[in-house]
N, C-alpha and C. Protein backbone atom coordinates (compact mmCIF):
# COMPACT_ATOMS: atom_id res chain seq x y z
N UNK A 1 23.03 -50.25 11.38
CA UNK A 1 21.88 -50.20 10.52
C UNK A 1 20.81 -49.28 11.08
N UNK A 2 20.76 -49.48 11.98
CA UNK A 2 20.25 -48.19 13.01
C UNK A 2 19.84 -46.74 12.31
N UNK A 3 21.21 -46.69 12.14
CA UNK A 3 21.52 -44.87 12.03
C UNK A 3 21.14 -44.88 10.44
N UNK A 4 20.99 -46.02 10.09
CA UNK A 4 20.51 -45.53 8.18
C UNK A 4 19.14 -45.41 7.63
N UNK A 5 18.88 -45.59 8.46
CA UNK A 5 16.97 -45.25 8.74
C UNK A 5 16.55 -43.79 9.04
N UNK A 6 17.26 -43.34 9.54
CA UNK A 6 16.60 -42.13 10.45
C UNK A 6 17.34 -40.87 9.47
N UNK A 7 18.66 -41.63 8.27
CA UNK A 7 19.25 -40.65 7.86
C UNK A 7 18.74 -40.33 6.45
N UNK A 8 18.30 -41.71 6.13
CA UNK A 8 17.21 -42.06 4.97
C UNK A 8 15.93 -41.32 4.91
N UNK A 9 15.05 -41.27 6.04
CA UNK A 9 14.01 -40.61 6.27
C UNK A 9 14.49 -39.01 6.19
N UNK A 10 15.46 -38.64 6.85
CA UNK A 10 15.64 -37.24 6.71
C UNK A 10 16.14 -36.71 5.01
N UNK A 11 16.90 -37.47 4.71
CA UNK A 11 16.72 -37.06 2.92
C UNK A 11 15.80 -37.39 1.86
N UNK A 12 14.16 -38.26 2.57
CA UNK A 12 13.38 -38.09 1.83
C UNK A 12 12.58 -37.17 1.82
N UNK A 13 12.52 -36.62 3.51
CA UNK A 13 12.01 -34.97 3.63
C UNK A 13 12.34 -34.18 3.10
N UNK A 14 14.04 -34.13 3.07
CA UNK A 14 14.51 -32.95 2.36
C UNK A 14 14.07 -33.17 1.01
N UNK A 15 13.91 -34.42 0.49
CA UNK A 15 13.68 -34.17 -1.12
C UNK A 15 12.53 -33.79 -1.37
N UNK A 16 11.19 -34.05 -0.80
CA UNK A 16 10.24 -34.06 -0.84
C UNK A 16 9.95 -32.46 -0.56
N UNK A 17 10.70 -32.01 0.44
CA UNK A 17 10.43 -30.26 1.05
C UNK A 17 10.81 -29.58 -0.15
N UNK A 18 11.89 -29.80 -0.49
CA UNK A 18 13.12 -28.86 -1.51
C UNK A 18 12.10 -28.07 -2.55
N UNK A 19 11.66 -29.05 -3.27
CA UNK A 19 10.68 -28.35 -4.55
C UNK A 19 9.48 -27.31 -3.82
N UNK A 20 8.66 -27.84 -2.91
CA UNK A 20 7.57 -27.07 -2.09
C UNK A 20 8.17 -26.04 -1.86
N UNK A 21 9.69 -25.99 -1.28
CA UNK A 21 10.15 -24.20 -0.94
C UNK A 21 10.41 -23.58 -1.93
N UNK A 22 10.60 -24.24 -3.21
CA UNK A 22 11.68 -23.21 -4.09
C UNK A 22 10.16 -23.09 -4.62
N UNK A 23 8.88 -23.83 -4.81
CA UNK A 23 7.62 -23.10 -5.59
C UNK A 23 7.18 -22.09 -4.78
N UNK A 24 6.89 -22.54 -3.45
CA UNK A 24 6.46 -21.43 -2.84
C UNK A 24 7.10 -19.89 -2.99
N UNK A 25 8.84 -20.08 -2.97
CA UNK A 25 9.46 -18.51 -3.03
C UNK A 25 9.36 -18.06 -4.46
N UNK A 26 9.63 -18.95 -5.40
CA UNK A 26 8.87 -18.42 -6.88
C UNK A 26 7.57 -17.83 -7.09
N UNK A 27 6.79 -18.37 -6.45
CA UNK A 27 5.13 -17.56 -5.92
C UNK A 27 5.38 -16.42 -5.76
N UNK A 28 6.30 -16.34 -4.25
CA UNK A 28 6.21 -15.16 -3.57
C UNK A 28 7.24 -13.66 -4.41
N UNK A 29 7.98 -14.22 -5.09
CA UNK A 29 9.16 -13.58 -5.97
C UNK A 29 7.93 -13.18 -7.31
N UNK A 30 7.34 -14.06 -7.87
CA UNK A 30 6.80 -13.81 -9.25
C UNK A 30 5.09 -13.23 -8.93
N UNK A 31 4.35 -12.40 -7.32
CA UNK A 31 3.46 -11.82 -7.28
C UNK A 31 3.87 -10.56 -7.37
N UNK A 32 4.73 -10.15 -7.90
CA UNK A 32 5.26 -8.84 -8.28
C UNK A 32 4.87 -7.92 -9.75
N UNK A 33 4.45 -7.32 -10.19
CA UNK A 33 4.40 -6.46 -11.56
C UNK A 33 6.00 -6.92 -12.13
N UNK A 34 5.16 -7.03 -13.44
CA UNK A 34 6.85 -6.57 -13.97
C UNK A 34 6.52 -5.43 -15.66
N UNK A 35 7.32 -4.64 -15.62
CA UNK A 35 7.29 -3.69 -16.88
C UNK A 35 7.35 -4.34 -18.08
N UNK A 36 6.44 -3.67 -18.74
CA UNK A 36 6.41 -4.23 -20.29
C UNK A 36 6.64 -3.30 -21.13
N UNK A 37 7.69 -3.15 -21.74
CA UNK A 37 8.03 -1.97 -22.84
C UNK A 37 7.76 -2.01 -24.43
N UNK A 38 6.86 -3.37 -24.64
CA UNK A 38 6.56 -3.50 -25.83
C UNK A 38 5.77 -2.99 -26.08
N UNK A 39 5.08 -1.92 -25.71
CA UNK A 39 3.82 -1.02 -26.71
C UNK A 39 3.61 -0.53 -27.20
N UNK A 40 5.35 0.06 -27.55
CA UNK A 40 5.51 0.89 -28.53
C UNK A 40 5.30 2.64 -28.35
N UNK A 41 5.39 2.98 -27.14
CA UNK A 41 4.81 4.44 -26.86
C UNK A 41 6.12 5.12 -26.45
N UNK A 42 7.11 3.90 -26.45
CA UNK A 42 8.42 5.23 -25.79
C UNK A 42 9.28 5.25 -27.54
N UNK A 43 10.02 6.35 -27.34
CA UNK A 43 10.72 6.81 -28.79
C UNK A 43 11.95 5.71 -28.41
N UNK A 44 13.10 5.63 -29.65
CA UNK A 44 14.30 4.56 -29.88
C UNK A 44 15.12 5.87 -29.34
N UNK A 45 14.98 6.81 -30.06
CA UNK A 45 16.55 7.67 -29.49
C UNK A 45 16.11 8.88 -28.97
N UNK A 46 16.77 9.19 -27.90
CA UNK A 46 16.36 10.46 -26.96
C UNK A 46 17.89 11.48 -26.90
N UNK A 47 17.81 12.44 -26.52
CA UNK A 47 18.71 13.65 -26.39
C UNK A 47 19.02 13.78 -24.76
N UNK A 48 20.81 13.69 -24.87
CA UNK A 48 20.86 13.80 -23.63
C UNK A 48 20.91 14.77 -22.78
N UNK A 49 20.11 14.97 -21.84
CA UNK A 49 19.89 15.73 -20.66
C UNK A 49 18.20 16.68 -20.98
N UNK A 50 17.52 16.25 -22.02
CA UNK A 50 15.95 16.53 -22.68
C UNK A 50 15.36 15.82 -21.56
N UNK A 51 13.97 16.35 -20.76
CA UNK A 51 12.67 15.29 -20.00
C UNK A 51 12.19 14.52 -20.79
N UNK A 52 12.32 13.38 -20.74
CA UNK A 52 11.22 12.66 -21.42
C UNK A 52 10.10 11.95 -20.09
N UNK A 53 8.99 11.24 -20.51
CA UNK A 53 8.36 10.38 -19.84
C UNK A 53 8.50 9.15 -20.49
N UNK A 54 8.80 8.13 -19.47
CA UNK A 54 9.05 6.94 -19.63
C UNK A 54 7.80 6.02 -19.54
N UNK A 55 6.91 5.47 -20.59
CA UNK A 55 5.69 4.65 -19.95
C UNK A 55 6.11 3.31 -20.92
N UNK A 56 5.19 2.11 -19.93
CA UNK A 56 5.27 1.10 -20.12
C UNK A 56 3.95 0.30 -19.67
N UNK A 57 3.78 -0.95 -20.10
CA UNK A 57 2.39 -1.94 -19.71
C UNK A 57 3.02 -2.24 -18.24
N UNK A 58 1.79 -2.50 -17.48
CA UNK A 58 2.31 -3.59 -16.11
C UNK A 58 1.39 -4.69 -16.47
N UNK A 59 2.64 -5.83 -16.13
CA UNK A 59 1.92 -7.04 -16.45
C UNK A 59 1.61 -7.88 -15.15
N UNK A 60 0.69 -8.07 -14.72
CA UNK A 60 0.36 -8.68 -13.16
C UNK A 60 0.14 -10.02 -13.06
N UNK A 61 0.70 -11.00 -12.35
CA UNK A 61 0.48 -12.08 -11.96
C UNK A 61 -0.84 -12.58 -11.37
N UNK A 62 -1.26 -13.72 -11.67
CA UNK A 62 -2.72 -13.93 -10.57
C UNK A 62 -2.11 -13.75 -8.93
N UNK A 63 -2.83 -13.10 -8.04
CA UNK A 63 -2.72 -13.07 -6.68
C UNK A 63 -3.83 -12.71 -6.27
N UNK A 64 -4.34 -13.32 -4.99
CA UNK A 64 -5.40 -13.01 -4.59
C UNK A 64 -5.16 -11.11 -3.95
N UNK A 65 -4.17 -10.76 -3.73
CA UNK A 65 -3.17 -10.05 -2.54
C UNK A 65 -3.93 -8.46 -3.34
N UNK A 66 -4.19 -8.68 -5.14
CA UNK A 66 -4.79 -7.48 -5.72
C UNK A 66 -5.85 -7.38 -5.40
N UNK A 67 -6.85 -8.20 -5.10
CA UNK A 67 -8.02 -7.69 -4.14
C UNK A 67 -8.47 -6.38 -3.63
N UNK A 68 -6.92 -5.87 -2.94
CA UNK A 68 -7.07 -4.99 -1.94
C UNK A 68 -7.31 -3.61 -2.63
N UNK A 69 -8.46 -2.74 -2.48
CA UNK A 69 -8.46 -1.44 -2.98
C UNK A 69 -7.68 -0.49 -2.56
N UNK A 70 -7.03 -0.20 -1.70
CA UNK A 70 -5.51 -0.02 -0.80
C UNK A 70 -4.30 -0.30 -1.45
N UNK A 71 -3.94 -0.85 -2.24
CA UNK A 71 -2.55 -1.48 -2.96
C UNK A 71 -1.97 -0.25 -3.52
N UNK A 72 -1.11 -0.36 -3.63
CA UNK A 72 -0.24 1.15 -3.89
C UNK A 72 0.95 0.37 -4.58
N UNK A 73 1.59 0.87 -5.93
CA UNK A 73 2.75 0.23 -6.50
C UNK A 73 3.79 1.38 -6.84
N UNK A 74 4.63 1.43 -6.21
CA UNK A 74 6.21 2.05 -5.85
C UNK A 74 6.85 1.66 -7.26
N UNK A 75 7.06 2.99 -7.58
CA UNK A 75 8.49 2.65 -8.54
C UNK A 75 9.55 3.59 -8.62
N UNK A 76 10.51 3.02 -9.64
CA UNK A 76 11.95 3.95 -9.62
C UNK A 76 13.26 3.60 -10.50
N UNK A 77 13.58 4.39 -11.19
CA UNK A 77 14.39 4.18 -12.25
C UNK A 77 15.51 4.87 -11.58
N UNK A 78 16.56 4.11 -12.48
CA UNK A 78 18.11 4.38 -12.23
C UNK A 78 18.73 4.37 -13.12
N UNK A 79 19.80 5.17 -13.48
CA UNK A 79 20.64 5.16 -14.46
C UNK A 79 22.58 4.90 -14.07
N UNK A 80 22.48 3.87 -14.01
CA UNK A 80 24.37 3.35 -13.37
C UNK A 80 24.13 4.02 -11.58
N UNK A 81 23.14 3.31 -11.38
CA UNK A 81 23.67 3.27 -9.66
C UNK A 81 23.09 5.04 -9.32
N UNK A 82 22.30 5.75 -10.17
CA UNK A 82 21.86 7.40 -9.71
C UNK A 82 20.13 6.87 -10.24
N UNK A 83 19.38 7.47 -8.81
CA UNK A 83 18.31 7.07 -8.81
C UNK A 83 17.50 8.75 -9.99
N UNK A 84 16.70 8.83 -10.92
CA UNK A 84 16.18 9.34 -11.51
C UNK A 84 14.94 10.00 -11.20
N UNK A 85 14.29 9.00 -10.68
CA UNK A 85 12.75 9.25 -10.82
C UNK A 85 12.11 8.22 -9.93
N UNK A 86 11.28 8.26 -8.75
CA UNK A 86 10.42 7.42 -8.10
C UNK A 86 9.15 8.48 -7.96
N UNK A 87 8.75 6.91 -7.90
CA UNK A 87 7.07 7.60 -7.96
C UNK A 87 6.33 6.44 -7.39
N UNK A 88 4.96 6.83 -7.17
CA UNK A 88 3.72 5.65 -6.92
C UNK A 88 2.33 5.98 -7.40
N UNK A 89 1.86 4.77 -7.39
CA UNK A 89 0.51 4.78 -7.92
C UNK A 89 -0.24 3.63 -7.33
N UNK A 90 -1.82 4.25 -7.60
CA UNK A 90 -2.65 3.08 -6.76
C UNK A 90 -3.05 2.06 -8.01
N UNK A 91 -2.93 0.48 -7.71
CA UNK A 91 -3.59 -0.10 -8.40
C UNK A 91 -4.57 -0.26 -9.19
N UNK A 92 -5.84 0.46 -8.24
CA UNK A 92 -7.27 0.03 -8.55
C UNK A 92 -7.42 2.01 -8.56
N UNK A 93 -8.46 1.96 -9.95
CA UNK A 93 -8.61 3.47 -9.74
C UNK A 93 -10.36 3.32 -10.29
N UNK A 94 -11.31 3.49 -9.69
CA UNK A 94 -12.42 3.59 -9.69
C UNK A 94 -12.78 1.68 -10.04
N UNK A 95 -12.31 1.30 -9.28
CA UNK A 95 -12.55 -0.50 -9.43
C UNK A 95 -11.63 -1.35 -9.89
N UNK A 96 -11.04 -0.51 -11.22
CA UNK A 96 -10.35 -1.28 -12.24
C UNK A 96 -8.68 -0.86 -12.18
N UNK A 97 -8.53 -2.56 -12.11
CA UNK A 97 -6.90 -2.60 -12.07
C UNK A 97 -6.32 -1.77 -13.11
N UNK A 98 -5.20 -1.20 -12.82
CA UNK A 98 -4.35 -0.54 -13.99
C UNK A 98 -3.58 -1.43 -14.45
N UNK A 99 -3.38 -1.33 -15.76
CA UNK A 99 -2.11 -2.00 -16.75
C UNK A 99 -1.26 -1.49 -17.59
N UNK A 100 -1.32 -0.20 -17.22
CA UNK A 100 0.04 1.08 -17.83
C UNK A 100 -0.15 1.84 -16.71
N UNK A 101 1.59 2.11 -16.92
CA UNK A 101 2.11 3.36 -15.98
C UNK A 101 3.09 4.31 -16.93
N UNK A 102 3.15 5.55 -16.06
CA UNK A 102 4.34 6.35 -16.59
C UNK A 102 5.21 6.88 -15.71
N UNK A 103 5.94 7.20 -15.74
CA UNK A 103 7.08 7.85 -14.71
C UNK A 103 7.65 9.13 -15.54
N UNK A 104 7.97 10.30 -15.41
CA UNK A 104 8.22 11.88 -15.81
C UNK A 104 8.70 12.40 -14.60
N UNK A 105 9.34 13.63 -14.78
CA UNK A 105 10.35 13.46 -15.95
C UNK A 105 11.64 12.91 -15.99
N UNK A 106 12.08 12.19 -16.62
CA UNK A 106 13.25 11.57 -16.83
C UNK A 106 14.47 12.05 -17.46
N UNK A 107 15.59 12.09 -17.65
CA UNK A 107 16.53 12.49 -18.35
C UNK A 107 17.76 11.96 -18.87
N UNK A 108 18.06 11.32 -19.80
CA UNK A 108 19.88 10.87 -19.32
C UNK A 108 20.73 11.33 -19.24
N UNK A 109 21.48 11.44 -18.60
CA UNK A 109 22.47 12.05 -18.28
C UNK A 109 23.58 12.29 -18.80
N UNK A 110 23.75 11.36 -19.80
CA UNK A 110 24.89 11.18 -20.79
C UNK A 110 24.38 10.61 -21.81
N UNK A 111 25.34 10.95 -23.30
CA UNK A 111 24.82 10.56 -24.39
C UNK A 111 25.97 8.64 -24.38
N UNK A 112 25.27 8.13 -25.59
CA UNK A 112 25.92 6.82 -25.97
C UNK A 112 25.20 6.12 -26.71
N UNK A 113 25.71 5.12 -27.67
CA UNK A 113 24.87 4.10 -28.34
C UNK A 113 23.34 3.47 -27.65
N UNK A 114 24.04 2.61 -26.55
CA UNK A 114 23.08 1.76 -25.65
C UNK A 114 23.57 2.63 -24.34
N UNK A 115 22.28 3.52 -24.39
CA UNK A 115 21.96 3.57 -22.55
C UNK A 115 21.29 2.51 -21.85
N UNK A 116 21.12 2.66 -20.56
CA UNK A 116 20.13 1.29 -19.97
C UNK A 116 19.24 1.93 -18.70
N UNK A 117 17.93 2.19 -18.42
CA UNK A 117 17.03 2.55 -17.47
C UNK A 117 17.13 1.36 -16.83
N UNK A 118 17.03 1.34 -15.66
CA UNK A 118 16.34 0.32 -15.24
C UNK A 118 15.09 0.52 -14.03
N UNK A 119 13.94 0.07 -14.00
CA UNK A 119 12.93 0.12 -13.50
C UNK A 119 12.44 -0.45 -12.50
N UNK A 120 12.49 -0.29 -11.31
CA UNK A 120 11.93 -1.28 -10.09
C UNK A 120 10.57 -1.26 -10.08
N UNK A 121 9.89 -2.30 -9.72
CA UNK A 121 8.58 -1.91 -9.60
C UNK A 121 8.51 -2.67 -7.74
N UNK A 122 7.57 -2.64 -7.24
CA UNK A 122 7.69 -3.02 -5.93
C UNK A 122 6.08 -2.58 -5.28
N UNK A 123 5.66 -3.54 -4.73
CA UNK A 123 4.12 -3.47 -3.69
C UNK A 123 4.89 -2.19 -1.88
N UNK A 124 6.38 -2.29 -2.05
CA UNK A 124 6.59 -1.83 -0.27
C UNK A 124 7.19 -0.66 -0.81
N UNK A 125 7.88 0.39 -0.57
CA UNK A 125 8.19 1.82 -0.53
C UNK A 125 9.51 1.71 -0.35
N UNK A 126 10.17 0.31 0.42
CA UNK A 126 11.51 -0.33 0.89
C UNK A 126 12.45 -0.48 -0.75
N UNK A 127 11.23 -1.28 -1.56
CA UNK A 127 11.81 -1.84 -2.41
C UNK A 127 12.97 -3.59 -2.05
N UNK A 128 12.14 -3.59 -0.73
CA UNK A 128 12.77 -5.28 -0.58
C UNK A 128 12.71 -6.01 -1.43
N UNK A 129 11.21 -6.59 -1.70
CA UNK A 129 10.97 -7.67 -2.50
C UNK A 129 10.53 -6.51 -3.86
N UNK A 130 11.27 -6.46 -4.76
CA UNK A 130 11.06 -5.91 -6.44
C UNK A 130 11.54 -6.29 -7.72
N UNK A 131 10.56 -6.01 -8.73
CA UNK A 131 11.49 -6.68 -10.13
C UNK A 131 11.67 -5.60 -10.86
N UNK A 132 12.39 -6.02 -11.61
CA UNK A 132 13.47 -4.84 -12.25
C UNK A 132 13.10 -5.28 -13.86
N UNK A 133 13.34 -4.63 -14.42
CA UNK A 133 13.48 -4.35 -15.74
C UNK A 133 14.12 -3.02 -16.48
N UNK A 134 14.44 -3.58 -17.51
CA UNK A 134 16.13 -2.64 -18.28
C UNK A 134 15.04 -2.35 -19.80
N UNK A 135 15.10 -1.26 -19.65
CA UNK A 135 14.81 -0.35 -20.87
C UNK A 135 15.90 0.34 -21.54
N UNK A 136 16.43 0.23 -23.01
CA UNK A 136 17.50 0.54 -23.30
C UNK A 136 16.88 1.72 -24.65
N UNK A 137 17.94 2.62 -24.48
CA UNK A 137 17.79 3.62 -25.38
C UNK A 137 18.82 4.12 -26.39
N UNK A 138 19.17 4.61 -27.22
CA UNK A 138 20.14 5.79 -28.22
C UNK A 138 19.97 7.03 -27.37
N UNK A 139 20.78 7.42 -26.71
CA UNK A 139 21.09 8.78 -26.94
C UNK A 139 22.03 9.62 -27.51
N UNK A 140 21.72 10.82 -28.02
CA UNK A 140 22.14 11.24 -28.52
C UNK A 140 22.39 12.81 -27.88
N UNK A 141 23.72 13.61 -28.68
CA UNK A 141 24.03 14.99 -27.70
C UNK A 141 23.29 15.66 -28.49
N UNK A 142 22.90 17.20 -27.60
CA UNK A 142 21.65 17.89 -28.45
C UNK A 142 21.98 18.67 -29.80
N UNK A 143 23.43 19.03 -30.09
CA UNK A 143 23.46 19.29 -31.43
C UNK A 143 23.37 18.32 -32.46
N UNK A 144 23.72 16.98 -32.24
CA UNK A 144 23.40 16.13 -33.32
C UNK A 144 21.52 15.65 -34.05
N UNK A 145 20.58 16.79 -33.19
CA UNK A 145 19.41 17.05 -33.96
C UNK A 145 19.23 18.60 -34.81
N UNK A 146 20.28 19.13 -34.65
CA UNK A 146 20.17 20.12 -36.04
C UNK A 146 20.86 19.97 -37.15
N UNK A 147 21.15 18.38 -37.01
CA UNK A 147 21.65 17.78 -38.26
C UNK A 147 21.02 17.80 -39.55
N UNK A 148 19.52 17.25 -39.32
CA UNK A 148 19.13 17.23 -40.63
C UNK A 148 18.27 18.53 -41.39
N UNK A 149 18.16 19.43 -40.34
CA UNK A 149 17.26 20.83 -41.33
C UNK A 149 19.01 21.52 -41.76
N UNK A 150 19.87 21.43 -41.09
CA UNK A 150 21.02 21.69 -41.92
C UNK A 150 21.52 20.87 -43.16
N UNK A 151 21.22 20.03 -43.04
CA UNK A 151 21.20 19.13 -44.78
C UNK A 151 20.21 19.72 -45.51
N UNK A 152 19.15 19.63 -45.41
CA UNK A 152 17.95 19.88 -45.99
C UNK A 152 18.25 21.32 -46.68
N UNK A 153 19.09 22.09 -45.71
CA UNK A 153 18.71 23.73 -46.31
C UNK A 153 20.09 23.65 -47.35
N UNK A 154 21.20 23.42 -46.55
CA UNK A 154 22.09 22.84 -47.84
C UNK A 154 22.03 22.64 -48.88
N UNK A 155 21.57 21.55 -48.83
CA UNK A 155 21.15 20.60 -50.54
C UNK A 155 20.11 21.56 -51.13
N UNK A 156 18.85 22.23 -50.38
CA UNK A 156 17.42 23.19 -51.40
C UNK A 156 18.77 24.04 -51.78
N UNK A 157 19.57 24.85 -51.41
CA UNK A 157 19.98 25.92 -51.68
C UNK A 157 21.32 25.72 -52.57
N UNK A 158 22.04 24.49 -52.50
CA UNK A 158 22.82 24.46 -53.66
C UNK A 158 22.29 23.43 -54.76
N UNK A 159 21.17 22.88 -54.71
CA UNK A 159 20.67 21.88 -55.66
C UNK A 159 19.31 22.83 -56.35
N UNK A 160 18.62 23.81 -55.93
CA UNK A 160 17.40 24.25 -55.88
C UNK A 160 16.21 23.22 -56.52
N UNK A 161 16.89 22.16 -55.70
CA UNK A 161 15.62 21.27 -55.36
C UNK A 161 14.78 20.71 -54.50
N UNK A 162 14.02 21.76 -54.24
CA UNK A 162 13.14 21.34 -52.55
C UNK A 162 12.69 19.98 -52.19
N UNK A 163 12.37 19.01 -52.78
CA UNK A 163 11.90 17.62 -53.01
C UNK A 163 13.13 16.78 -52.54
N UNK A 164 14.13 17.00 -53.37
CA UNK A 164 15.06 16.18 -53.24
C UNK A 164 15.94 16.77 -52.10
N UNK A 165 15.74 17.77 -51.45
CA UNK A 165 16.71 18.21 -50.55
C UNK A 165 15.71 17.93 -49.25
N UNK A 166 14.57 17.55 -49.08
CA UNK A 166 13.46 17.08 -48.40
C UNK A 166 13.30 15.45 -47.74
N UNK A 167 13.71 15.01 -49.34
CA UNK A 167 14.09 13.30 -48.85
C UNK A 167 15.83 13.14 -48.14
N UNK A 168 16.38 14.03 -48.46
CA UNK A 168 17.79 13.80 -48.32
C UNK A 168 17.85 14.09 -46.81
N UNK A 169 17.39 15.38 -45.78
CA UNK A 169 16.88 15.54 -44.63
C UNK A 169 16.71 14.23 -43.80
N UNK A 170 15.22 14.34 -44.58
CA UNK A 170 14.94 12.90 -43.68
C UNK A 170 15.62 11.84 -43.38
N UNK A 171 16.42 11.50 -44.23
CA UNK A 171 17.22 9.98 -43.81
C UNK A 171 18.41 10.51 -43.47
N UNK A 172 18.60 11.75 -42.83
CA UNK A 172 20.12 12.06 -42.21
C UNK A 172 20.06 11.76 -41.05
């Protein structure tokens, strides 16, 4: 009876510890930026091997840690394991925290339905502790955008109807 005391006490520590570590590393995991691509400023379909710039919101967690006028935020996109584009920026730019970034120039490398960026963001230059986020795109190869002024001239020139060979363009 001895030994069921001391083994008892040690699994009420552990139960009692367990949650305190996993909040604390959720803290330390979720004082990170993470990308927000809902703002509507990047295009749906891009051309492959065209620069684009990639921007997005940063959305910041409470931390006391932004305080610092010194903070510097590391980033870097990848496309299947080939790094694209890193860059950095300072947090605080005349006082005030930033809450958009951009990264330029970018490119994909290959065309396909669903491409996928993905975005590290990170406080260290290491990229130890970082969160990621997947930005997905259309690409497309670069002749499939002289698709539609070749409809357009088509249709004016065997329909000789500029209007209707105008709407027909557009939705090609």
């Amino acid at each position: 009876m001895t030994n069921a005391a001391p083994s008892a006490a040690r699994a009420t520590v552990l139960v009692l510890a367990l949650p305190i570590f996993f909040l604390l590393n959720a803290h330390t995991s979720a004082a990170i930026p993470t990308a927000d691509f809902s703002a509507g400023h990047n295009r749906v379909t891009y051309v492959a091997g065209v620069d684009f710039a990639l921007s997005f919101g940063l959305t910041f967690p409470a931390d006391e840690n932004l305080e610092s006028q010194n903070s510097t935020l590391f980033m870097k996109v990848y496309h299947n394991a080939e790094v694209l584009a890193e860059s950095k920026m300072p947090l605080f730019v005349d006082g005030a925290l930033q809450t958009a970034a951009a990264i330029s120039p970018l490119a994909f490398p290959s065309s396909g339905d669903k491409q996928e960026l993905n975005v590290l963001l990170s406080y260290t230059a290491d990229f130890a502790e970082a969160s990621e986020k997947v930005f997905e795109g259309k690409v497309v190869k670069g002749w499939v955008t002289i698709w539609p002024p070749l409809v357009t001239i088509i249709i004016a020139v065997a329909t000789r109807e500029v209007l209707w060979a105008l709407w027909a363009g557009v939705w090609t």
